[in-house]
PDB file of N, CA and C in Angstrom:
ATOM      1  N   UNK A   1      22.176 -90.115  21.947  1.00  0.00           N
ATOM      2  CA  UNK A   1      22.059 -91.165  22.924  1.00  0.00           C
ATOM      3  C   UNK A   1      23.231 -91.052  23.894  1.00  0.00           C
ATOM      4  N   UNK A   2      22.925 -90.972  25.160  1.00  0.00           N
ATOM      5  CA  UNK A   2      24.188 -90.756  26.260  1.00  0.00           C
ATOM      6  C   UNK A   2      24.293 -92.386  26.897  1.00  0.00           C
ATOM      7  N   UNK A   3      25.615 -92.836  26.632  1.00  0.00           N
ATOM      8  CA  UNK A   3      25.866 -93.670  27.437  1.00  0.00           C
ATOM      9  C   UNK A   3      26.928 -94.204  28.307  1.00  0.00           C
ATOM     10  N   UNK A   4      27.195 -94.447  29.140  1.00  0.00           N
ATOM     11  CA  UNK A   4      27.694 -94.663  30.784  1.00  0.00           C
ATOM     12  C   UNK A   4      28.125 -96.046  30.715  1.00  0.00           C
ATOM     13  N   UNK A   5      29.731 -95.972  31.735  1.00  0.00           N
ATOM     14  CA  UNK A   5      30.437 -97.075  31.543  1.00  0.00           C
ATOM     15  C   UNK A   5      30.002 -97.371  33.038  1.00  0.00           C
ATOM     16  N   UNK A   6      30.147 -98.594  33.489  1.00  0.00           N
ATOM     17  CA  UNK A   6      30.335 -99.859  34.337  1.00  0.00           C
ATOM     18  C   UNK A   6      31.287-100.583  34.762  1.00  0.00           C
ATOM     19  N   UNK A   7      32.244-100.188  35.665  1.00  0.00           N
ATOM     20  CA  UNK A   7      33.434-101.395  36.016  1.00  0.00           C
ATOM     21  C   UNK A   7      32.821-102.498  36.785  1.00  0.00           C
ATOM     22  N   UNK A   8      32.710-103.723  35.764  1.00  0.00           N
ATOM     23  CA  UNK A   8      32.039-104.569  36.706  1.00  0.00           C
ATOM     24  C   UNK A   8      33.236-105.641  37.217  1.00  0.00           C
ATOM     25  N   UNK A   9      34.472-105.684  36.597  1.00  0.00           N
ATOM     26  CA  UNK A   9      35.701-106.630  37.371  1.00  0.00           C
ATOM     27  C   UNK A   9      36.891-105.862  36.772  1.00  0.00           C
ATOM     28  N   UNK A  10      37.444-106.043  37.892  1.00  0.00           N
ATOM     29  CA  UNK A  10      39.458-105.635  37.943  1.00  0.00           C
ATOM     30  C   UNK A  10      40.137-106.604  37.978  1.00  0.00           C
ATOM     31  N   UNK A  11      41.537-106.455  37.478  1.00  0.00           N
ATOM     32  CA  UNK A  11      42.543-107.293  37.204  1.00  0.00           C
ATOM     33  C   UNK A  11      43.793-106.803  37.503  1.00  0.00           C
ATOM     34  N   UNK A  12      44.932-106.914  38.539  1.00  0.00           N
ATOM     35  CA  UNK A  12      46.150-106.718  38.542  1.00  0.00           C
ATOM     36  C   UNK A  12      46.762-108.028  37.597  1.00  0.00           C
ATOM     37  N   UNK A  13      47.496-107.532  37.093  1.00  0.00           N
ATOM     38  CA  UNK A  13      48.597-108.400  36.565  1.00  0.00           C
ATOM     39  C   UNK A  13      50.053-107.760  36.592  1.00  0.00           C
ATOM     40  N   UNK A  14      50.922-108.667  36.693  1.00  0.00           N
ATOM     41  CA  UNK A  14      52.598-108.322  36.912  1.00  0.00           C
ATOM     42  C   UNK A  14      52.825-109.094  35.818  1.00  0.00           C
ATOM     43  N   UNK A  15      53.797-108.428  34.636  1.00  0.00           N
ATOM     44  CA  UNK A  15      54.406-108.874  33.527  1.00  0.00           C
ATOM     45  C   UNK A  15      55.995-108.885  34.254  1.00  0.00           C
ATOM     46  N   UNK A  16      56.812-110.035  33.820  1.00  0.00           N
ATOM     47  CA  UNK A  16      57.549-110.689  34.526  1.00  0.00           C
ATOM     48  C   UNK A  16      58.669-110.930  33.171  1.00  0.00           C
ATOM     49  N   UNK A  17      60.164-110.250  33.036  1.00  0.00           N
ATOM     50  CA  UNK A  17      61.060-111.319  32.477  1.00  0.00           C
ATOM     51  C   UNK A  17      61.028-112.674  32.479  1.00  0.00           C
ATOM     52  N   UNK A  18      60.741-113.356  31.453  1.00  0.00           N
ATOM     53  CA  UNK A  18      61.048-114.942  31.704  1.00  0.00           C
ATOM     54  C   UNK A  18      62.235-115.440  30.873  1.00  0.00           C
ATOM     55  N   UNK A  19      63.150-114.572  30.340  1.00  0.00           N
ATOM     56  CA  UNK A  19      64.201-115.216  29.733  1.00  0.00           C
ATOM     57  C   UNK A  19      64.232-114.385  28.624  1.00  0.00           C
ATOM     58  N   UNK A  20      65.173-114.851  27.390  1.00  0.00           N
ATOM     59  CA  UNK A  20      65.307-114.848  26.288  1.00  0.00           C
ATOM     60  C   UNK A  20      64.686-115.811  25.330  1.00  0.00           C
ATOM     61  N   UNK A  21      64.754-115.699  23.760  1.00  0.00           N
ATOM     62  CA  UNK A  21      64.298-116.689  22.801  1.00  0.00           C
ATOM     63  C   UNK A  21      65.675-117.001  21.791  1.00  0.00           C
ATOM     64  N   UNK A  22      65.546-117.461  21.026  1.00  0.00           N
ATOM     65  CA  UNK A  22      66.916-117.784  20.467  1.00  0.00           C
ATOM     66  C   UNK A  22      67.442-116.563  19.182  1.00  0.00           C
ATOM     67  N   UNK A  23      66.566-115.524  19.432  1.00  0.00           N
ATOM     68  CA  UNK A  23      67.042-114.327  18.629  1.00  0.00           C
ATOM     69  C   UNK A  23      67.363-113.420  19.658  1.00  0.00           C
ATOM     70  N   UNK A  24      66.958-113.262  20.729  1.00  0.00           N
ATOM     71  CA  UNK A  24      67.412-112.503  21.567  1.00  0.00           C
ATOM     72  C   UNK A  24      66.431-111.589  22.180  1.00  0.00           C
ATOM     73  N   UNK A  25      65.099-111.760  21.596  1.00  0.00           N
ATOM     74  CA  UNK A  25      64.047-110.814  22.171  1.00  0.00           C
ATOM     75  C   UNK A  25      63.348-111.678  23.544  1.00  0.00           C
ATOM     76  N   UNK A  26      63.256-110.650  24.561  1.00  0.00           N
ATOM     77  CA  UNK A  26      62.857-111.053  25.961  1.00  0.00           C
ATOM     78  C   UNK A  26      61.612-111.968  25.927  1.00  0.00           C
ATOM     79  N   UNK A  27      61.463-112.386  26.317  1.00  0.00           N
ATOM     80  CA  UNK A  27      60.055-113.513  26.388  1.00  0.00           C
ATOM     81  C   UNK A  27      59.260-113.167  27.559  1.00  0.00           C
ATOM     82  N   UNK A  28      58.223-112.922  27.992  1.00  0.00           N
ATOM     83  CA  UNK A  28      57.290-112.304  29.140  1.00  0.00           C
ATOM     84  C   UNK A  28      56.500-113.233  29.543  1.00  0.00           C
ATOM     85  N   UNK A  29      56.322-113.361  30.796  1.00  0.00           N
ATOM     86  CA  UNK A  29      54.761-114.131  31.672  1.00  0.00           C
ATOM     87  C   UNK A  29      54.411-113.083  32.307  1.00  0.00           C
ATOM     88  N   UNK A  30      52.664-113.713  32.218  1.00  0.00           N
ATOM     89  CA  UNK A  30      52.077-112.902  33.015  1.00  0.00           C
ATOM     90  C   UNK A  30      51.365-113.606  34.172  1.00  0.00           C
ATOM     91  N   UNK A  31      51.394-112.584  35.356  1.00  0.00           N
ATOM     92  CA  UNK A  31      50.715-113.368  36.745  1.00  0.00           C
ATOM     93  C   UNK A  31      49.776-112.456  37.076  1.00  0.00           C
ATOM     94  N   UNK A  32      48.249-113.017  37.128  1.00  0.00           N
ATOM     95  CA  UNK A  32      47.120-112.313  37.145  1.00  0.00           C
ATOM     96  C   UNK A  32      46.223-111.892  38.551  1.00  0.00           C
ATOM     97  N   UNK A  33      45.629-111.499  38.977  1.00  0.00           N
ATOM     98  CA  UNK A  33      45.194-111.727  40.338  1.00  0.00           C
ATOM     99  C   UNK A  33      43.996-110.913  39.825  1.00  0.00           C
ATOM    100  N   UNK A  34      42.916-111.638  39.790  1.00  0.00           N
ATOM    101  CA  UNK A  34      41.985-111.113  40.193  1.00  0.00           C
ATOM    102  C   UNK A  34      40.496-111.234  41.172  1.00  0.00           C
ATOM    103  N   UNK A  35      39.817-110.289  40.645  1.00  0.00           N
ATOM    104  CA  UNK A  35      38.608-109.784  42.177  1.00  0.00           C
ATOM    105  C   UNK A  35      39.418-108.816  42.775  1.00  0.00           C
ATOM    106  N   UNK A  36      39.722-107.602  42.286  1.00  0.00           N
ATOM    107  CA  UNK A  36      40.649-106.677  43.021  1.00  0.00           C
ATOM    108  C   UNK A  36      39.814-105.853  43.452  1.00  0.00           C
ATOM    109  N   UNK A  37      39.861-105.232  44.389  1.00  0.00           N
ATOM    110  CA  UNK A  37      38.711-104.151  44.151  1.00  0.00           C
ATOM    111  C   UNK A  37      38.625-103.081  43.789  1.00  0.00           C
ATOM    112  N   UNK A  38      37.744-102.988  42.783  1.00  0.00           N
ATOM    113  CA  UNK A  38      37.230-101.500  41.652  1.00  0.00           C
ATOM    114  C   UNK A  38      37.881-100.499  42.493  1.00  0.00           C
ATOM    115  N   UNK A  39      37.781-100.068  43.788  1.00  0.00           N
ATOM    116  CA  UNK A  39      37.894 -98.897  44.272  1.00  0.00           C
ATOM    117  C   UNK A  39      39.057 -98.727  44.852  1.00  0.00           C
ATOM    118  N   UNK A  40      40.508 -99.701  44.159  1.00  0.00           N
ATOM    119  CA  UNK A  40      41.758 -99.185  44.209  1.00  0.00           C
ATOM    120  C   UNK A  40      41.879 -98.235  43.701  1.00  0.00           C
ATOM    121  N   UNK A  41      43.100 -97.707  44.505  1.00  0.00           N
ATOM    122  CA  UNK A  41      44.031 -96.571  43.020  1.00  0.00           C
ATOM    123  C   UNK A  41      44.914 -97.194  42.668  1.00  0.00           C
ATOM    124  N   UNK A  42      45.120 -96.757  41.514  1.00  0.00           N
ATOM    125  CA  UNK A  42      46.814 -97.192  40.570  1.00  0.00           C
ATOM    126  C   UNK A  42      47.879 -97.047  41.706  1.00  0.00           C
ATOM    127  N   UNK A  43      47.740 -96.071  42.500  1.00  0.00           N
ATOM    128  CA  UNK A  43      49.188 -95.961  43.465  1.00  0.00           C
ATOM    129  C   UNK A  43      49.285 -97.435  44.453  1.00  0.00           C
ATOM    130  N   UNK A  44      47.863 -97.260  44.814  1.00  0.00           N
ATOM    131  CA  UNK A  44      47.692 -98.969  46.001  1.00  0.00           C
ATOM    132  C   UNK A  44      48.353 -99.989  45.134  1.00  0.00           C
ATOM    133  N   UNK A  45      47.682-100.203  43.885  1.00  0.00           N
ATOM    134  CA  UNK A  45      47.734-101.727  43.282  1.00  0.00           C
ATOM    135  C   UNK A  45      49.701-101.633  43.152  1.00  0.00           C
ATOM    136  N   UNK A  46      50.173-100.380  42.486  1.00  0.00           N
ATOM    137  CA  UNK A  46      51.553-100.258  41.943  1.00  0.00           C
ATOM    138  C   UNK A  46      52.378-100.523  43.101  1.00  0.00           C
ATOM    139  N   UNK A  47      51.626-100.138  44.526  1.00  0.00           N
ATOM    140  CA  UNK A  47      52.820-100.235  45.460  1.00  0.00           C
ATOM    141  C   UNK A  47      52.510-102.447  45.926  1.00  0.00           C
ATOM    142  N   UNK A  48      51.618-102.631  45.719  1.00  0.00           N
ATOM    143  CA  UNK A  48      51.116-103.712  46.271  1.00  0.00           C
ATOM    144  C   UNK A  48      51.949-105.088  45.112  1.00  0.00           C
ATOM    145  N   UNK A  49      51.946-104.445  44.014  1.00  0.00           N
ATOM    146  CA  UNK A  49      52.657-104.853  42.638  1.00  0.00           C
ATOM    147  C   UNK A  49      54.155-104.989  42.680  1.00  0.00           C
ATOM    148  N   UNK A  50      54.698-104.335  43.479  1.00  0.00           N
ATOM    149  CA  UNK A  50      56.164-103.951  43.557  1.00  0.00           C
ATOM    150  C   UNK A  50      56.449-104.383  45.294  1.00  0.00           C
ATOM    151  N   UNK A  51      55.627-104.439  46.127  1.00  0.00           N
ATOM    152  CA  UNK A  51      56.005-105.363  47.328  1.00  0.00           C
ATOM    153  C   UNK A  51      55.898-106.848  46.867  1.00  0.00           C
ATOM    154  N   UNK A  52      55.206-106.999  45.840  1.00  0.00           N
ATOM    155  CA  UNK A  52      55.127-108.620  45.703  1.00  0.00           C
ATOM    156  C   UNK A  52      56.299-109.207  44.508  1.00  0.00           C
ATOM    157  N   UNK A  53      56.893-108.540  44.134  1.00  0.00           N
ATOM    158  CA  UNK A  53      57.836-108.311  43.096  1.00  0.00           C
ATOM    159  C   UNK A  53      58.616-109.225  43.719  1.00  0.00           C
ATOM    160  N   UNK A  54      59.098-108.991  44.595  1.00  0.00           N
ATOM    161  CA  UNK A  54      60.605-109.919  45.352  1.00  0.00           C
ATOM    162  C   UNK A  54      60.215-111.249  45.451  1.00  0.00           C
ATOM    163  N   UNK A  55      59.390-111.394  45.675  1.00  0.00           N
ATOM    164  CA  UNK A  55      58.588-113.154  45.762  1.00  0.00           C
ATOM    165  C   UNK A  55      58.439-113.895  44.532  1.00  0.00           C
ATOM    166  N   UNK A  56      58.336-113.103  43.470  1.00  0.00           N
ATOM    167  CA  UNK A  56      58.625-114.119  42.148  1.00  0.00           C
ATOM    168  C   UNK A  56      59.971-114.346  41.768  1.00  0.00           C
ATOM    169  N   UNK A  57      59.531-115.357  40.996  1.00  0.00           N
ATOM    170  CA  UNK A  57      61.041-115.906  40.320  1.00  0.00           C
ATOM    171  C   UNK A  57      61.611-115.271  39.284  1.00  0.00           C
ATOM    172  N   UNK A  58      61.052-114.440  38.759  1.00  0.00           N
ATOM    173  CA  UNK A  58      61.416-113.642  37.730  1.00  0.00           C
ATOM    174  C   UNK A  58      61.407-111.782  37.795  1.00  0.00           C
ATOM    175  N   UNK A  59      62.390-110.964  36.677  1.00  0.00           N
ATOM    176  CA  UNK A  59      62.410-109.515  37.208  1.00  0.00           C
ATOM    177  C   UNK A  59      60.915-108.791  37.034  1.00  0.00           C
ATOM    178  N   UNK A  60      59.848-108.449  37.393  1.00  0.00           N
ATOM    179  CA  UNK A  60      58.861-107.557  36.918  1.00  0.00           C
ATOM    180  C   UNK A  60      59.581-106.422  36.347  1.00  0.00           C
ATOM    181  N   UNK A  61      58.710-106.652  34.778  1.00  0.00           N
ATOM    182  CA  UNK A  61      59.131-105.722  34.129  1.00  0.00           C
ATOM    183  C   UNK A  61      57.727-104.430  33.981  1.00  0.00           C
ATOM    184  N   UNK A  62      56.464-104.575  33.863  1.00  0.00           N
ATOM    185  CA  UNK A  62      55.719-103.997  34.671  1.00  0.00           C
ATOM    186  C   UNK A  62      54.263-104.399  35.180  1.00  0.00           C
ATOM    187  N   UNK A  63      53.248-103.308  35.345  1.00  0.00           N
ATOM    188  CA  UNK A  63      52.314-103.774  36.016  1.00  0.00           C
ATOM    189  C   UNK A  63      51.038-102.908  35.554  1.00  0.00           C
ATOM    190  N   UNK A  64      50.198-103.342  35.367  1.00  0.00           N
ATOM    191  CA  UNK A  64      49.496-103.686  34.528  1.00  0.00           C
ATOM    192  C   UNK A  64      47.765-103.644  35.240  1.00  0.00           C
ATOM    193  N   UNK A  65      46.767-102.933  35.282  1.00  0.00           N
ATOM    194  CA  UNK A  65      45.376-103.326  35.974  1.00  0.00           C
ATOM    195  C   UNK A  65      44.091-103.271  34.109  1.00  0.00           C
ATOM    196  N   UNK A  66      43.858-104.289  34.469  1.00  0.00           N
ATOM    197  CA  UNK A  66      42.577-104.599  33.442  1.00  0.00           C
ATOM    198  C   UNK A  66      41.537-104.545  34.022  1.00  0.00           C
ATOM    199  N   UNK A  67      40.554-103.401  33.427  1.00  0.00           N
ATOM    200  CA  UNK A  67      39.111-103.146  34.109  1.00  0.00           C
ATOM    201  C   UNK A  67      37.999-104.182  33.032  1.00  0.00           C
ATOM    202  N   UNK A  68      37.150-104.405  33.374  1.00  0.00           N
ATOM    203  CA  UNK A  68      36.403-105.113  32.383  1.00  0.00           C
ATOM    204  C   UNK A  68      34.766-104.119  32.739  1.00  0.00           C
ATOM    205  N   UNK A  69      34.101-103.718  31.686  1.00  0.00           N
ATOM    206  CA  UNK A  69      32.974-102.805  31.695  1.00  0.00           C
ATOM    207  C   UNK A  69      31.802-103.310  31.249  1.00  0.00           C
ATOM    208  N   UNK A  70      30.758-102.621  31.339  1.00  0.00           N
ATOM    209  CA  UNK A  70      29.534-102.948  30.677  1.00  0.00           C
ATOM    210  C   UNK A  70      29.086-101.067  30.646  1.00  0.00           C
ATOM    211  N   UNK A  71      28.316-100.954  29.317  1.00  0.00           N
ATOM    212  CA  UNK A  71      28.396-100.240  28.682  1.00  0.00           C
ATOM    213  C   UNK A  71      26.223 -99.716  28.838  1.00  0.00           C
ATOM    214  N   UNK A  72      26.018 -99.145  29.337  1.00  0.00           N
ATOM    215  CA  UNK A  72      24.619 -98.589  29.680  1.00  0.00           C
ATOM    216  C   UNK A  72      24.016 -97.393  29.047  1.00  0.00           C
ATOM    217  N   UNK A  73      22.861 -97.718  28.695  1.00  0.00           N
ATOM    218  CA  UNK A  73      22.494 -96.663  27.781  1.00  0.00           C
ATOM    219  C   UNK A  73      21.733 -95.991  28.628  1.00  0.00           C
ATOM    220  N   UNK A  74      21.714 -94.646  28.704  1.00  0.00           N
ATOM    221  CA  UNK A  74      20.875 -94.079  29.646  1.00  0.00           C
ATOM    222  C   UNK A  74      19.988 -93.324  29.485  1.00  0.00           C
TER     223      UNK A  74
END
């Protein structure tokens, strides 16, 4: 049986320093944006990821695209 993937939604997200915890391990947020469009490249979203970097309140630590699929049998 041959079957074929589907990007049916994208996701940039920027993972962000948000501090410490009281042992000392970094604590992370994440800021999501999506409806990106499928037919970025990693280089667009990474440079688009890192111009928007300076505008948060926190250091981006990195960056991150989530595809979401559907799976077709053909």
């Amino acid at each position: 049986m041959a079957v074929s993937t589907e990007i049916v939604r994208s996701q940039l997200q920027l993972v962000l320093e948000n501090g410490q915890d009281e042992k000392g391990n970094t604590i992370f947020r994440t800021k999501s944006f999506n409806n990106i469009k499928m037919t970025a490249t990693e280089d667009q979203l990474y440079r688009v990821a890192t111009a928007m970097a300076p505008l948060q309140q926190h250091l981006l630590y990195s960056v991150e695209r989530n595809d979401n699929s559907i799976l077709i049998d053909l």
